[in-house]
PDB file of N, CA and C in Angstrom:
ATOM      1  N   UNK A   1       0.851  -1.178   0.000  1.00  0.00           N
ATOM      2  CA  UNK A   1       0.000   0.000   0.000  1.00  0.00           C
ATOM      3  C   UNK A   1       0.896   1.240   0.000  1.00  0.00           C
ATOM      4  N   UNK A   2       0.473   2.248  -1.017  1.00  0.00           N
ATOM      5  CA  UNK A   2       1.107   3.484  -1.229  1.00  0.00           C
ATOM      6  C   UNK A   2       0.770   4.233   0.204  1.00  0.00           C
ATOM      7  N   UNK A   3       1.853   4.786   0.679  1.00  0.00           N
ATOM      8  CA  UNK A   3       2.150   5.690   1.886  1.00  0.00           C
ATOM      9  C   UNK A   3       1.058   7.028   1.198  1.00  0.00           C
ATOM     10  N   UNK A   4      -0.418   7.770   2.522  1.00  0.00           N
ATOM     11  CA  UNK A   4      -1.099   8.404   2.025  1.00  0.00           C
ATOM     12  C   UNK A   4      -0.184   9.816   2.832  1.00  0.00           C
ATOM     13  N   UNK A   5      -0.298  10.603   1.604  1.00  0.00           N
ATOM     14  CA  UNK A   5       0.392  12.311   2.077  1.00  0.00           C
ATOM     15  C   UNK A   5      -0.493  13.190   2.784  1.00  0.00           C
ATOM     16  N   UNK A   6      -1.392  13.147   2.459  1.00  0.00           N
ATOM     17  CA  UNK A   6      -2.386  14.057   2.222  1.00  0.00           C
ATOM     18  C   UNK A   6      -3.826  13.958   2.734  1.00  0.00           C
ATOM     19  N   UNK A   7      -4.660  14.273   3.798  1.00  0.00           N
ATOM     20  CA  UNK A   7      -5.978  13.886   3.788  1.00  0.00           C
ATOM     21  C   UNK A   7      -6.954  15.219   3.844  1.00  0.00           C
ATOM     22  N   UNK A   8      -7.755  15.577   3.164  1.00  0.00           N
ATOM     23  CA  UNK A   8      -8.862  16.370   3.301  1.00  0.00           C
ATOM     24  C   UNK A   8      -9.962  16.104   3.726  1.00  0.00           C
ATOM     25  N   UNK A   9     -10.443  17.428   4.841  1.00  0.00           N
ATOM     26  CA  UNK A   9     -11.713  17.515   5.409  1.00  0.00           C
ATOM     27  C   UNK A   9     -12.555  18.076   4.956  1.00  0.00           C
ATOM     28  N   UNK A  10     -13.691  18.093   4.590  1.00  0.00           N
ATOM     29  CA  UNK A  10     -14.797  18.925   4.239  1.00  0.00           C
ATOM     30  C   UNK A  10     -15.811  18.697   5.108  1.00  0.00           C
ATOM     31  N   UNK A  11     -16.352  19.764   5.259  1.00  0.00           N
ATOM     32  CA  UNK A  11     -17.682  19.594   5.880  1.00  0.00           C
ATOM     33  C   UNK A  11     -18.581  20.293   5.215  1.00  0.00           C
ATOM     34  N   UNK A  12     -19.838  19.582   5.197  1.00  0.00           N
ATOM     35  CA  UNK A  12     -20.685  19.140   4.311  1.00  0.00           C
ATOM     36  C   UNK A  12     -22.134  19.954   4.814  1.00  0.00           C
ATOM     37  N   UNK A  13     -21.734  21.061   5.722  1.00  0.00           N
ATOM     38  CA  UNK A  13     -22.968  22.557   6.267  1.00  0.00           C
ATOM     39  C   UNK A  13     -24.334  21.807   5.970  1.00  0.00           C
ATOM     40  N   UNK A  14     -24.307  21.191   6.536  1.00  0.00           N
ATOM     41  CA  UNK A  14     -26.027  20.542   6.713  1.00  0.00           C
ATOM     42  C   UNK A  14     -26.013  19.784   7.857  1.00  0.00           C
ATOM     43  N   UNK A  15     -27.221  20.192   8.723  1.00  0.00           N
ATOM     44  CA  UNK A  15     -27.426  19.486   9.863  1.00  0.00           C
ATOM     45  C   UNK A  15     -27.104  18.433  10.216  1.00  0.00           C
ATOM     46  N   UNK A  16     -26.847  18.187  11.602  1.00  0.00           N
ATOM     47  CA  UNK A  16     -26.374  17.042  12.023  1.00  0.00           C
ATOM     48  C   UNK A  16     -27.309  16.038  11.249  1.00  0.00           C
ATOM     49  N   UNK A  17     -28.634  15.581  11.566  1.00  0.00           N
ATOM     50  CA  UNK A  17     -29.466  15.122  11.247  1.00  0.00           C
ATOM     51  C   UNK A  17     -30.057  14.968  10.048  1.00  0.00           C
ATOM     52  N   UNK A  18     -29.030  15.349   8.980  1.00  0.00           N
ATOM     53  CA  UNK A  18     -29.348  15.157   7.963  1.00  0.00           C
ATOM     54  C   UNK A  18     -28.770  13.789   7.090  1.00  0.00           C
ATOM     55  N   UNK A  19     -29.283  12.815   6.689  1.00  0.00           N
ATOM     56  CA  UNK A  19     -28.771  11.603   6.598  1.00  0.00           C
ATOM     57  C   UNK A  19     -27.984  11.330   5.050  1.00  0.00           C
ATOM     58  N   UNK A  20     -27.253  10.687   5.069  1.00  0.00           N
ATOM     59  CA  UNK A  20     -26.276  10.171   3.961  1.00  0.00           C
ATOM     60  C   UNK A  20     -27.455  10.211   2.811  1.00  0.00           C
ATOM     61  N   UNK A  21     -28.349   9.342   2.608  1.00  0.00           N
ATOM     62  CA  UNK A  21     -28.986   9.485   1.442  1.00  0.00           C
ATOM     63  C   UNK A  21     -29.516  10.673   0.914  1.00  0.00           C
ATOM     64  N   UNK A  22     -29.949  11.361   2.329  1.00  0.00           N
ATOM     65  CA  UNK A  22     -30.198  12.831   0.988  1.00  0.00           C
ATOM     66  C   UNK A  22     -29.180  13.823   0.912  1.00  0.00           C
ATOM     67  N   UNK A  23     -27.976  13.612   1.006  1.00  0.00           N
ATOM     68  CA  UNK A  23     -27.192  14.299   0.925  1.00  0.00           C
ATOM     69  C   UNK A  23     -26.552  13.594  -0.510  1.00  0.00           C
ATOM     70  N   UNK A  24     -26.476  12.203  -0.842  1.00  0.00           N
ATOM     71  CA  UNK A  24     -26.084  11.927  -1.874  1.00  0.00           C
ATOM     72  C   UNK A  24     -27.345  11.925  -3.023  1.00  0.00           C
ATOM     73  N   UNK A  25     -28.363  12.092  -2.357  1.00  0.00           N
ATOM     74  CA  UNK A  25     -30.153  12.471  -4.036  1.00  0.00           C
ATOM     75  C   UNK A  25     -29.387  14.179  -3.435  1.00  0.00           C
ATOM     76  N   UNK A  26     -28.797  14.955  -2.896  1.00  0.00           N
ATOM     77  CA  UNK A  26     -28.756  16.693  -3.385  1.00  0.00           C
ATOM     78  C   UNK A  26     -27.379  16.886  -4.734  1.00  0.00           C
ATOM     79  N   UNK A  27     -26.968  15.437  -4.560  1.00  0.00           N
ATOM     80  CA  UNK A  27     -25.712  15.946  -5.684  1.00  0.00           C
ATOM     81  C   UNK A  27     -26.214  15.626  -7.055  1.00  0.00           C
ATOM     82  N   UNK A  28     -27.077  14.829  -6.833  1.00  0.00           N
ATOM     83  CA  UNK A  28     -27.789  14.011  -7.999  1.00  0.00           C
ATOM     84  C   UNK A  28     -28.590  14.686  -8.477  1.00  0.00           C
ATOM     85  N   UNK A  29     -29.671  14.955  -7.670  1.00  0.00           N
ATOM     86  CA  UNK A  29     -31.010  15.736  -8.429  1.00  0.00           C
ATOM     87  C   UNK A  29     -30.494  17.039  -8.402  1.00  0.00           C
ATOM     88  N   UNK A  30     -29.770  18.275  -7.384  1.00  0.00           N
ATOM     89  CA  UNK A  30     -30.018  19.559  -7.438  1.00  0.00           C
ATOM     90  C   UNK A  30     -28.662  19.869  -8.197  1.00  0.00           C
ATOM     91  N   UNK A  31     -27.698  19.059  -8.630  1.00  0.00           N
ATOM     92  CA  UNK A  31     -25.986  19.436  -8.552  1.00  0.00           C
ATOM     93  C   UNK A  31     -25.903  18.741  -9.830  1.00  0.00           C
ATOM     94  N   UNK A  32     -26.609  17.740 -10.271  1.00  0.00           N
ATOM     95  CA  UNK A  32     -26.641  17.223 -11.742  1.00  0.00           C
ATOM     96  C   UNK A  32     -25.119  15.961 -11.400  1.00  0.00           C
ATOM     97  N   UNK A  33     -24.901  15.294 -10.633  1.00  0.00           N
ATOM     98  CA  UNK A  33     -23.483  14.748 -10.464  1.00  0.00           C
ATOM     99  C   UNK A  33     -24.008  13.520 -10.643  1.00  0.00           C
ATOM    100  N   UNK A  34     -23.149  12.677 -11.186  1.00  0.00           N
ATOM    101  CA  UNK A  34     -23.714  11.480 -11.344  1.00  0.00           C
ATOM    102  C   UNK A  34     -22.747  10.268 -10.179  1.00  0.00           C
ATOM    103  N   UNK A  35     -21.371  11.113  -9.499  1.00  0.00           N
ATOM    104  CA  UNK A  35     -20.822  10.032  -8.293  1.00  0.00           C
ATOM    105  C   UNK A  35     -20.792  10.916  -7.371  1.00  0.00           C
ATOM    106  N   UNK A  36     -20.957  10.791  -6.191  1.00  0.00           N
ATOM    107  CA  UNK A  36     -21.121  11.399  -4.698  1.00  0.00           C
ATOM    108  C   UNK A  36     -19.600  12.192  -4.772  1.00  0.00           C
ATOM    109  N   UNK A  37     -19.794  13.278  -4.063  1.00  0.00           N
ATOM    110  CA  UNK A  37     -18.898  14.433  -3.828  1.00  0.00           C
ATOM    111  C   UNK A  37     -17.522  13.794  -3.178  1.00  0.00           C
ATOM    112  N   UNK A  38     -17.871  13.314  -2.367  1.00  0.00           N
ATOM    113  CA  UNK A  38     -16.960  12.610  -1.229  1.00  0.00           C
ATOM    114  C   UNK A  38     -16.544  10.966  -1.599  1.00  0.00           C
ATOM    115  N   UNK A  39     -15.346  10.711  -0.262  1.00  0.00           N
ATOM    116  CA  UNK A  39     -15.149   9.522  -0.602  1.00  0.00           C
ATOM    117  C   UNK A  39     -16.171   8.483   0.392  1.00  0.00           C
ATOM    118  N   UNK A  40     -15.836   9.378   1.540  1.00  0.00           N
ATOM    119  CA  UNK A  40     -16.297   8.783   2.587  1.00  0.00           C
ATOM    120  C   UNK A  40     -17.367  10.133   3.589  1.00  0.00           C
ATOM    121  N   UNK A  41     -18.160   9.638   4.615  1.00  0.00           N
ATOM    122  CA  UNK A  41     -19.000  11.045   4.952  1.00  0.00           C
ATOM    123  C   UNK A  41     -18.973  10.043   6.611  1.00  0.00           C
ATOM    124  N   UNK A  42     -18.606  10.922   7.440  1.00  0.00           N
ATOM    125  CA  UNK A  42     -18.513  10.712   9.010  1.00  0.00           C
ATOM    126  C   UNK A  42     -19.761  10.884   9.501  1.00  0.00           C
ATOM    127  N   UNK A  43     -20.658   9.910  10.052  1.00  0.00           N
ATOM    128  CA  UNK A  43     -21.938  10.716  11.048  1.00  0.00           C
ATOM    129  C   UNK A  43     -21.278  10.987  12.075  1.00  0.00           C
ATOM    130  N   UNK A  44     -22.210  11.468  12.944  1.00  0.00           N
ATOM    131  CA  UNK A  44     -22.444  12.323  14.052  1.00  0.00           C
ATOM    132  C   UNK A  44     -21.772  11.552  15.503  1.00  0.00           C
ATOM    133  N   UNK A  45     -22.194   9.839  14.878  1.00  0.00           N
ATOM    134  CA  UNK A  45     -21.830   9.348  15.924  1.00  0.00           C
ATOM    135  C   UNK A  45     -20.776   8.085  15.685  1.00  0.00           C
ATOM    136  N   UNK A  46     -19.621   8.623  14.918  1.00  0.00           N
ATOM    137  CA  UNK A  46     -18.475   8.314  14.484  1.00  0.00           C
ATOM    138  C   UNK A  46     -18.822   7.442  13.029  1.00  0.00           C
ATOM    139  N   UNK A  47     -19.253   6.548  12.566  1.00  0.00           N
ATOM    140  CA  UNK A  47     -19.995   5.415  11.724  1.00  0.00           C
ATOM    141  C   UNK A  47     -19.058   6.736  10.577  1.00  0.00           C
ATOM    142  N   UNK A  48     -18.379   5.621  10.064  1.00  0.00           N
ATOM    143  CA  UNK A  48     -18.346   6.164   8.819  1.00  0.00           C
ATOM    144  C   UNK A  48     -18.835   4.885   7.209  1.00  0.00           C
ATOM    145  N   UNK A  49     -19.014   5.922   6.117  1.00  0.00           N
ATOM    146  CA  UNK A  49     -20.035   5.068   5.329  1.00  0.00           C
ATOM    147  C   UNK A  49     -19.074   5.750   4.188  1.00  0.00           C
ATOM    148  N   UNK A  50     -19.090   4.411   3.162  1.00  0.00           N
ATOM    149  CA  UNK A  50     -17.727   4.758   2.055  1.00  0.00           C
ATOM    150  C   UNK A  50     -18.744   4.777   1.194  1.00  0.00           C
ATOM    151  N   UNK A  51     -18.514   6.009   0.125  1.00  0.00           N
ATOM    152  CA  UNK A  51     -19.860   6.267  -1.087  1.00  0.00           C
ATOM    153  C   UNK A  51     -18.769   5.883  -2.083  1.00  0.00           C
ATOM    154  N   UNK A  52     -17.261   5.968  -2.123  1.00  0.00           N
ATOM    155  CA  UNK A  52     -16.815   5.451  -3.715  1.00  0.00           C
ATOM    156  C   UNK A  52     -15.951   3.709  -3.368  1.00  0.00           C
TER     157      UNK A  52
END
């Protein structure tokens, strides 16, 4: 495994409570994207969920 340099954070300004799926139908339907923004998206209560 290639040694990683680099990691980026984004945060994603939508409520805690706002859940993975409609955050990946806002890139789709309102953003026209056809693969999720991110690689991966952290909830609230650590769980992380890999979209690529």
């Amino acid at each position: 495994m290639r040694e990683i340099k680099y990691l980026a954070v984004h945060c994603t300004a939508t409520p805690q409570t706002t859940s993975v799926e409609s955050i990946k139908h806002y890139w789709k339907a309102h953003l026209g994207w056809k693969m999720p923004g991110y690689h991966f998206i952290i909830k609230p209560n650590g769980e992380v969920v890999q979209l690529l």
